[in-house]
N, C-alpha and C. Protein backbone atom coordinates (compact mmCIF):
# COMPACT_ATOMS: atom_id res chain seq x y z
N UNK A 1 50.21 18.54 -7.58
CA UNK A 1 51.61 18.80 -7.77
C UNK A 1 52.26 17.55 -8.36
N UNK A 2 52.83 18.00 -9.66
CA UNK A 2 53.46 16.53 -10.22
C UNK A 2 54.90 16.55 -9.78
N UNK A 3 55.92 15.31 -9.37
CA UNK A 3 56.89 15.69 -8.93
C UNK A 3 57.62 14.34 -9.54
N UNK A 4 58.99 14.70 -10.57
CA UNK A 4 59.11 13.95 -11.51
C UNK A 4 60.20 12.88 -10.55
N UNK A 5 60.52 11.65 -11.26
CA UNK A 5 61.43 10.41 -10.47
C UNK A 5 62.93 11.20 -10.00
N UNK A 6 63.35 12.23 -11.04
CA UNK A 6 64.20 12.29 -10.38
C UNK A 6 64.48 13.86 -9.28
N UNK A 7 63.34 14.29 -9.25
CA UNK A 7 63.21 15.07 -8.19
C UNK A 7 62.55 14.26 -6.74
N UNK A 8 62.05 13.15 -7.09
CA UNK A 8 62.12 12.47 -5.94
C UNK A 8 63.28 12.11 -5.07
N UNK A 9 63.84 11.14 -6.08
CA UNK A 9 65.40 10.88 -5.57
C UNK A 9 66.23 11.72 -5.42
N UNK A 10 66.34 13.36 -6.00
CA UNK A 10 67.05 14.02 -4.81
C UNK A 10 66.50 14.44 -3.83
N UNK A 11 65.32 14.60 -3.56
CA UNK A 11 64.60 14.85 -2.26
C UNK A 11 65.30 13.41 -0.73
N UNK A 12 65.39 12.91 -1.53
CA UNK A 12 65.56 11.41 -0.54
C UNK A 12 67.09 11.98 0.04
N UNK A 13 67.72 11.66 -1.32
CA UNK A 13 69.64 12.13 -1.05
C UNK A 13 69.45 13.72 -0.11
N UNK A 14 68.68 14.73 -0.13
CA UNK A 14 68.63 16.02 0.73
C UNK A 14 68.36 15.30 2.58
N UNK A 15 67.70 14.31 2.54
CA UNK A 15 67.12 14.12 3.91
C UNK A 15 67.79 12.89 3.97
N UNK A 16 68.78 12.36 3.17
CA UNK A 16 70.04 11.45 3.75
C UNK A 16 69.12 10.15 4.05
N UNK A 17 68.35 9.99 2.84
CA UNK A 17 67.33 8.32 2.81
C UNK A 17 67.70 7.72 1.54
N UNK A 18 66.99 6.30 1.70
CA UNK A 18 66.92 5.37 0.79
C UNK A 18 65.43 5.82 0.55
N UNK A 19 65.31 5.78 -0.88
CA UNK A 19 64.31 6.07 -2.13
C UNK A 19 63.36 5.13 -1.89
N UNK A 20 61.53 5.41 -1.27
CA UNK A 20 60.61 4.91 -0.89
C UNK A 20 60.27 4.37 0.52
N UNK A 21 61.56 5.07 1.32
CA UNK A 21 61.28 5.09 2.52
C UNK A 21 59.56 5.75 3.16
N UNK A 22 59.49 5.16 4.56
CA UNK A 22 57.79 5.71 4.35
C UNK A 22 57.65 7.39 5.03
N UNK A 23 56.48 7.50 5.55
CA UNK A 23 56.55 9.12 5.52
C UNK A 23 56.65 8.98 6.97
N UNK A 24 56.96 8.49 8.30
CA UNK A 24 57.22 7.96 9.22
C UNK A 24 58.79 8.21 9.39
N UNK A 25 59.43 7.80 8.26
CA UNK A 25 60.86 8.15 8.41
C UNK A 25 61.47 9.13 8.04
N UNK A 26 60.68 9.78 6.56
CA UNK A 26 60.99 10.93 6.28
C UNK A 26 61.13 12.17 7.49
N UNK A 27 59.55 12.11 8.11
CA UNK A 27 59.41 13.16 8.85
C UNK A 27 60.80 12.93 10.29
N UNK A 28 61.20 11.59 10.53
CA UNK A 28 62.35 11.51 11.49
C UNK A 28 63.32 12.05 10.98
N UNK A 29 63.68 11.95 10.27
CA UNK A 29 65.67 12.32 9.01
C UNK A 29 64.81 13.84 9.02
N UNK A 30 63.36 14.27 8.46
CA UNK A 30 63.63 15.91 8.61
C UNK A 30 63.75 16.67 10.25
N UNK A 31 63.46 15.64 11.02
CA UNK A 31 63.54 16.38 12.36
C UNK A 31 64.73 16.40 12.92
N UNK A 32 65.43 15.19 12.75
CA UNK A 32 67.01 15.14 13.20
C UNK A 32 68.02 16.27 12.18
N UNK A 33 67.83 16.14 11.18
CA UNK A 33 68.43 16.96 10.27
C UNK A 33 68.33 18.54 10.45
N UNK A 34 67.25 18.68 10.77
CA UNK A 34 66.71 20.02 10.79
C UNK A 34 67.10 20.50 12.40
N UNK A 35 67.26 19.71 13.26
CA UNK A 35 67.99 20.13 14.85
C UNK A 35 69.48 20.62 14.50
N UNK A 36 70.20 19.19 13.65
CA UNK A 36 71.53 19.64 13.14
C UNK A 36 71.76 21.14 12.44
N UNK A 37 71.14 21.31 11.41
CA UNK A 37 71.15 21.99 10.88
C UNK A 37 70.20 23.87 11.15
N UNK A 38 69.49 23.60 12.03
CA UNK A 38 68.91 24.84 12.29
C UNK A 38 70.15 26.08 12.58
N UNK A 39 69.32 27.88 11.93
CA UNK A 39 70.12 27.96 11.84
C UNK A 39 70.46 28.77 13.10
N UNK A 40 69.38 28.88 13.87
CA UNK A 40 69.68 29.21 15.58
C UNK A 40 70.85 28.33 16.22
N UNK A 41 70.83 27.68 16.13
CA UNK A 41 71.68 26.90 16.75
C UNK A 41 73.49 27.20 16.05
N UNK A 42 73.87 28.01 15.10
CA UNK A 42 74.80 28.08 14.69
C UNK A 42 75.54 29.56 15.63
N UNK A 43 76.55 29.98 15.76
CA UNK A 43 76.61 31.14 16.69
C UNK A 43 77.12 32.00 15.90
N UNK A 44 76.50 33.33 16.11
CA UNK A 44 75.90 34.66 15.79
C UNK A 44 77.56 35.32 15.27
N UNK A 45 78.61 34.73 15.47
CA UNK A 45 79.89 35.50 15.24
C UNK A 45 80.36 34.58 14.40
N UNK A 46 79.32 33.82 13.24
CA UNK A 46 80.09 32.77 11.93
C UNK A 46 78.48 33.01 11.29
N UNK A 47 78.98 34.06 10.38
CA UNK A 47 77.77 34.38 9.62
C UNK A 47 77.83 33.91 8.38
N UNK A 48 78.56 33.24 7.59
CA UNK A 48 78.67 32.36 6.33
C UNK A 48 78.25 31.18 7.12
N UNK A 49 78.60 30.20 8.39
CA UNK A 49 77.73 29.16 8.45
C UNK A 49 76.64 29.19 8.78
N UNK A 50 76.13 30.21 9.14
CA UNK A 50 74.39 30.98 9.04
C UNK A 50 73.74 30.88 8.35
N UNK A 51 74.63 31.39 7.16
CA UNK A 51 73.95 31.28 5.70
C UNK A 51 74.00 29.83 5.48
N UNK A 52 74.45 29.41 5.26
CA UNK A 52 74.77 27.88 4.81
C UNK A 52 73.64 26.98 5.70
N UNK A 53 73.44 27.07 6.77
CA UNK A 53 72.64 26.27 7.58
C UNK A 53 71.26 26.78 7.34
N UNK A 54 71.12 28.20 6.66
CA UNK A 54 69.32 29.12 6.73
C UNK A 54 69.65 27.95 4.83
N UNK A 55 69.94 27.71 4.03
CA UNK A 55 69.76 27.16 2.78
C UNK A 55 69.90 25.79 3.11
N UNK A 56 70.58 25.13 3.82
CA UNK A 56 70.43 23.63 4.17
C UNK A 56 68.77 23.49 4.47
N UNK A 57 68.59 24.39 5.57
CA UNK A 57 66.64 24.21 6.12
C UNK A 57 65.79 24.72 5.10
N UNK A 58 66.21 25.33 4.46
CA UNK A 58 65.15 25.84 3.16
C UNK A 58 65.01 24.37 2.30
N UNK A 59 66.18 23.42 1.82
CA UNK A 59 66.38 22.27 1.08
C UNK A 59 65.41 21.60 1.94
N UNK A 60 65.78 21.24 3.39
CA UNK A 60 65.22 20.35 3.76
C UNK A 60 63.52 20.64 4.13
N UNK A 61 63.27 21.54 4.12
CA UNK A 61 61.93 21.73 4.16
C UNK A 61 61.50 21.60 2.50
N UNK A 62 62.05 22.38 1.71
CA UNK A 62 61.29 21.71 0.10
C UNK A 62 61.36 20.38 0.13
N UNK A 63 62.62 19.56 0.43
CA UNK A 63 62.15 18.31 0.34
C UNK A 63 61.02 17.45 0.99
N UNK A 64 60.88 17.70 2.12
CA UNK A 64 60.26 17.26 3.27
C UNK A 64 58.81 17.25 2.71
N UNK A 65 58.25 18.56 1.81
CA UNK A 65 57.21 18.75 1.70
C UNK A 65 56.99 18.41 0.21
N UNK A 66 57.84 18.04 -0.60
CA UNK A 66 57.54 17.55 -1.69
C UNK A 66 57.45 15.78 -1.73
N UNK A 67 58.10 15.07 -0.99
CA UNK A 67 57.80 14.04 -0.16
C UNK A 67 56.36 13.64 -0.21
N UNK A 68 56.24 14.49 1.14
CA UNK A 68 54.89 14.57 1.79
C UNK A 68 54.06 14.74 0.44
N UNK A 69 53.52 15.28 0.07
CA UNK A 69 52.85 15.71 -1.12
C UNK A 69 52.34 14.23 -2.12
N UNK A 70 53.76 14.32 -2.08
CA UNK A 70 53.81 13.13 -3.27
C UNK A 70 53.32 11.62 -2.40
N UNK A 71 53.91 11.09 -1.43
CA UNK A 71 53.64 10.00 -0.42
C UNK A 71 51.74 10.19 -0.19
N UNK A 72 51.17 11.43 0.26
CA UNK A 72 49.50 11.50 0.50
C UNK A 72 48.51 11.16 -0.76
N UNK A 73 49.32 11.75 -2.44
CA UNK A 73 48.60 11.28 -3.59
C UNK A 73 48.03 9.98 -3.41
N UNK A 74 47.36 9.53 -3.61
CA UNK A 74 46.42 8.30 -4.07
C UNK A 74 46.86 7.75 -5.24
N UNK A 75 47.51 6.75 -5.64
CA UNK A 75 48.26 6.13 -6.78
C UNK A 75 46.51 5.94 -7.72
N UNK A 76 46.70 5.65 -8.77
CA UNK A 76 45.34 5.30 -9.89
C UNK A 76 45.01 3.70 -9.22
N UNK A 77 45.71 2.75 -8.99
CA UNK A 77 44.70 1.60 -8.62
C UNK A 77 44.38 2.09 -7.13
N UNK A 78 44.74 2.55 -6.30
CA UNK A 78 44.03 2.81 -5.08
C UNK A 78 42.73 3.63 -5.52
N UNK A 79 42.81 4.66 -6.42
CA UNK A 79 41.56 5.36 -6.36
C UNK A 79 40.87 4.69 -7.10
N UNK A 80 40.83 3.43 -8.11
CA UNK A 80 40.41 2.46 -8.30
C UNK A 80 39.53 1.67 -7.19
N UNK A 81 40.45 1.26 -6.85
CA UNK A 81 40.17 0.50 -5.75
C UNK A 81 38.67 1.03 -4.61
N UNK A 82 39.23 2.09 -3.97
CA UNK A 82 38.22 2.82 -3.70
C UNK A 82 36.78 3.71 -4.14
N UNK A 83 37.20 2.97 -5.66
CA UNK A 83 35.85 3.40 -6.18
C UNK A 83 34.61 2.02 -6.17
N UNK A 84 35.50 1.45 -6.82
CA UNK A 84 34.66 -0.48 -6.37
C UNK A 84 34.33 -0.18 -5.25
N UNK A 85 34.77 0.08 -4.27
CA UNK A 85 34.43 -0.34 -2.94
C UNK A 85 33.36 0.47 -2.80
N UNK A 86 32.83 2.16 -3.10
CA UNK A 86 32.12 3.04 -2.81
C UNK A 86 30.71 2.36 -3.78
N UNK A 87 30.89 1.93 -4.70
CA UNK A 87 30.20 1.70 -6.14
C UNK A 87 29.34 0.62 -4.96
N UNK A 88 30.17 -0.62 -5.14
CA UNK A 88 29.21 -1.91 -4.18
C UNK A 88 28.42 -1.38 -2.99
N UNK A 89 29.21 -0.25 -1.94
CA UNK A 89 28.49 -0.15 -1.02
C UNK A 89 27.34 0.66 -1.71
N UNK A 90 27.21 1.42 -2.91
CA UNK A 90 25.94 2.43 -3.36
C UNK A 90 24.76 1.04 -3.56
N UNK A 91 25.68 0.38 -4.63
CA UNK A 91 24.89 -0.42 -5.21
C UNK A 91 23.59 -1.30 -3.83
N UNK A 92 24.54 -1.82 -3.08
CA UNK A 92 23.91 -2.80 -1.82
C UNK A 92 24.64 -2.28 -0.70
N UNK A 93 24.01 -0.80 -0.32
CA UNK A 93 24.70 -0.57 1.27
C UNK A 93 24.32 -1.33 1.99
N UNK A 94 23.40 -2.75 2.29
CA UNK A 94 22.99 -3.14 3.58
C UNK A 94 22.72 -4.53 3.13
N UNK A 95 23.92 -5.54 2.59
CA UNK A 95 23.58 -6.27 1.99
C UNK A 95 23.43 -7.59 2.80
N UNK A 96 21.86 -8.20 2.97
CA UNK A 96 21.37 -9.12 3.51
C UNK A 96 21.19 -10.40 3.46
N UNK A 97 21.80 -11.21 4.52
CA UNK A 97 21.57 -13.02 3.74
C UNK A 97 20.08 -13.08 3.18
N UNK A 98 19.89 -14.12 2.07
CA UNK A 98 18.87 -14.52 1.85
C UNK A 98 18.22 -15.63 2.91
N UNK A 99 17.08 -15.49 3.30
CA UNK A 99 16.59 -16.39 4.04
C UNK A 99 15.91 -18.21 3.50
N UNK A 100 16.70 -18.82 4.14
CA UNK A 100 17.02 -20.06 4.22
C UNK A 100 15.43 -20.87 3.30
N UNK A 101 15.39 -21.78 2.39
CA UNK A 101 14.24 -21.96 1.56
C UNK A 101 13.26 -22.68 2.42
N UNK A 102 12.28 -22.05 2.54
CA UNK A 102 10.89 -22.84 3.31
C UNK A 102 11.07 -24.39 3.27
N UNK A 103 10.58 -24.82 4.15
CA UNK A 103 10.52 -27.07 3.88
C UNK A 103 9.36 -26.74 3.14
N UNK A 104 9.49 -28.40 2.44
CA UNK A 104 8.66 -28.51 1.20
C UNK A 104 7.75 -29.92 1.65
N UNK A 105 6.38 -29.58 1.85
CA UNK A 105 5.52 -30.84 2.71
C UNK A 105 6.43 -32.28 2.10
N UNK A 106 6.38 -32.88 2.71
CA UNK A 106 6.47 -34.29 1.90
C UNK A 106 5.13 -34.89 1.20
N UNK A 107 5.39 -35.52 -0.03
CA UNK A 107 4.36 -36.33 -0.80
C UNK A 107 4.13 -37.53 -0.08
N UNK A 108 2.59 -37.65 -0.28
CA UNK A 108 1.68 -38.84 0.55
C UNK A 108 2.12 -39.95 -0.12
């Protein structure tokens, strides 16, 4: 899922964050938000703020999960990164000191 800069940054402004917050906080702002806003919690004789609160949780769940999505990707130098690392361990999974050079008699 590609998710462009500025559908990031309104994802952030939907869950009431600063842009690169971690996914630790996201998931807090969607849980507090989403208590506020659920739409059980609104009462059954105000059915326009029903509606309004069932499309607030629809936002905040697309955001939440486009977030998420995007925050679990693997950036290109990490999967970099983790390829060196897989490569060396193929190359020398069990890589052993060399043992220390034999003494050499002394000359008579």
């Amino acid at each position: 899922m590609v998710v462009k800069q500025n559908e990031l940054e309104q994802c952030y402004r939907v869950l009431e964050l600063e842009p690169g917050a971690s996914p630790e906080e996201v998931n807090q702002a969607y849980k507090d938000l989403a208590f506020i806003w659920h739409p059980d919690r609104v009462p059954e004789d105000n059915p326009r703020l029903k509606q309004k609160a069932e499309e607030k949780l629809k936002l905040l769940n697309q955001a939440r999960e486009k977030l998420r999505s995007h925050q679990t990707l693997p950036t290109a130098s990490q999967k970099q990164a983790r390829g060196r690392t897989q490569y060396r361990n193929y190359r020398n999974p069990n890589p052993r000191p060399k043992p220390p050079p034999s003494p050499q008699p002394n000359p008579p």
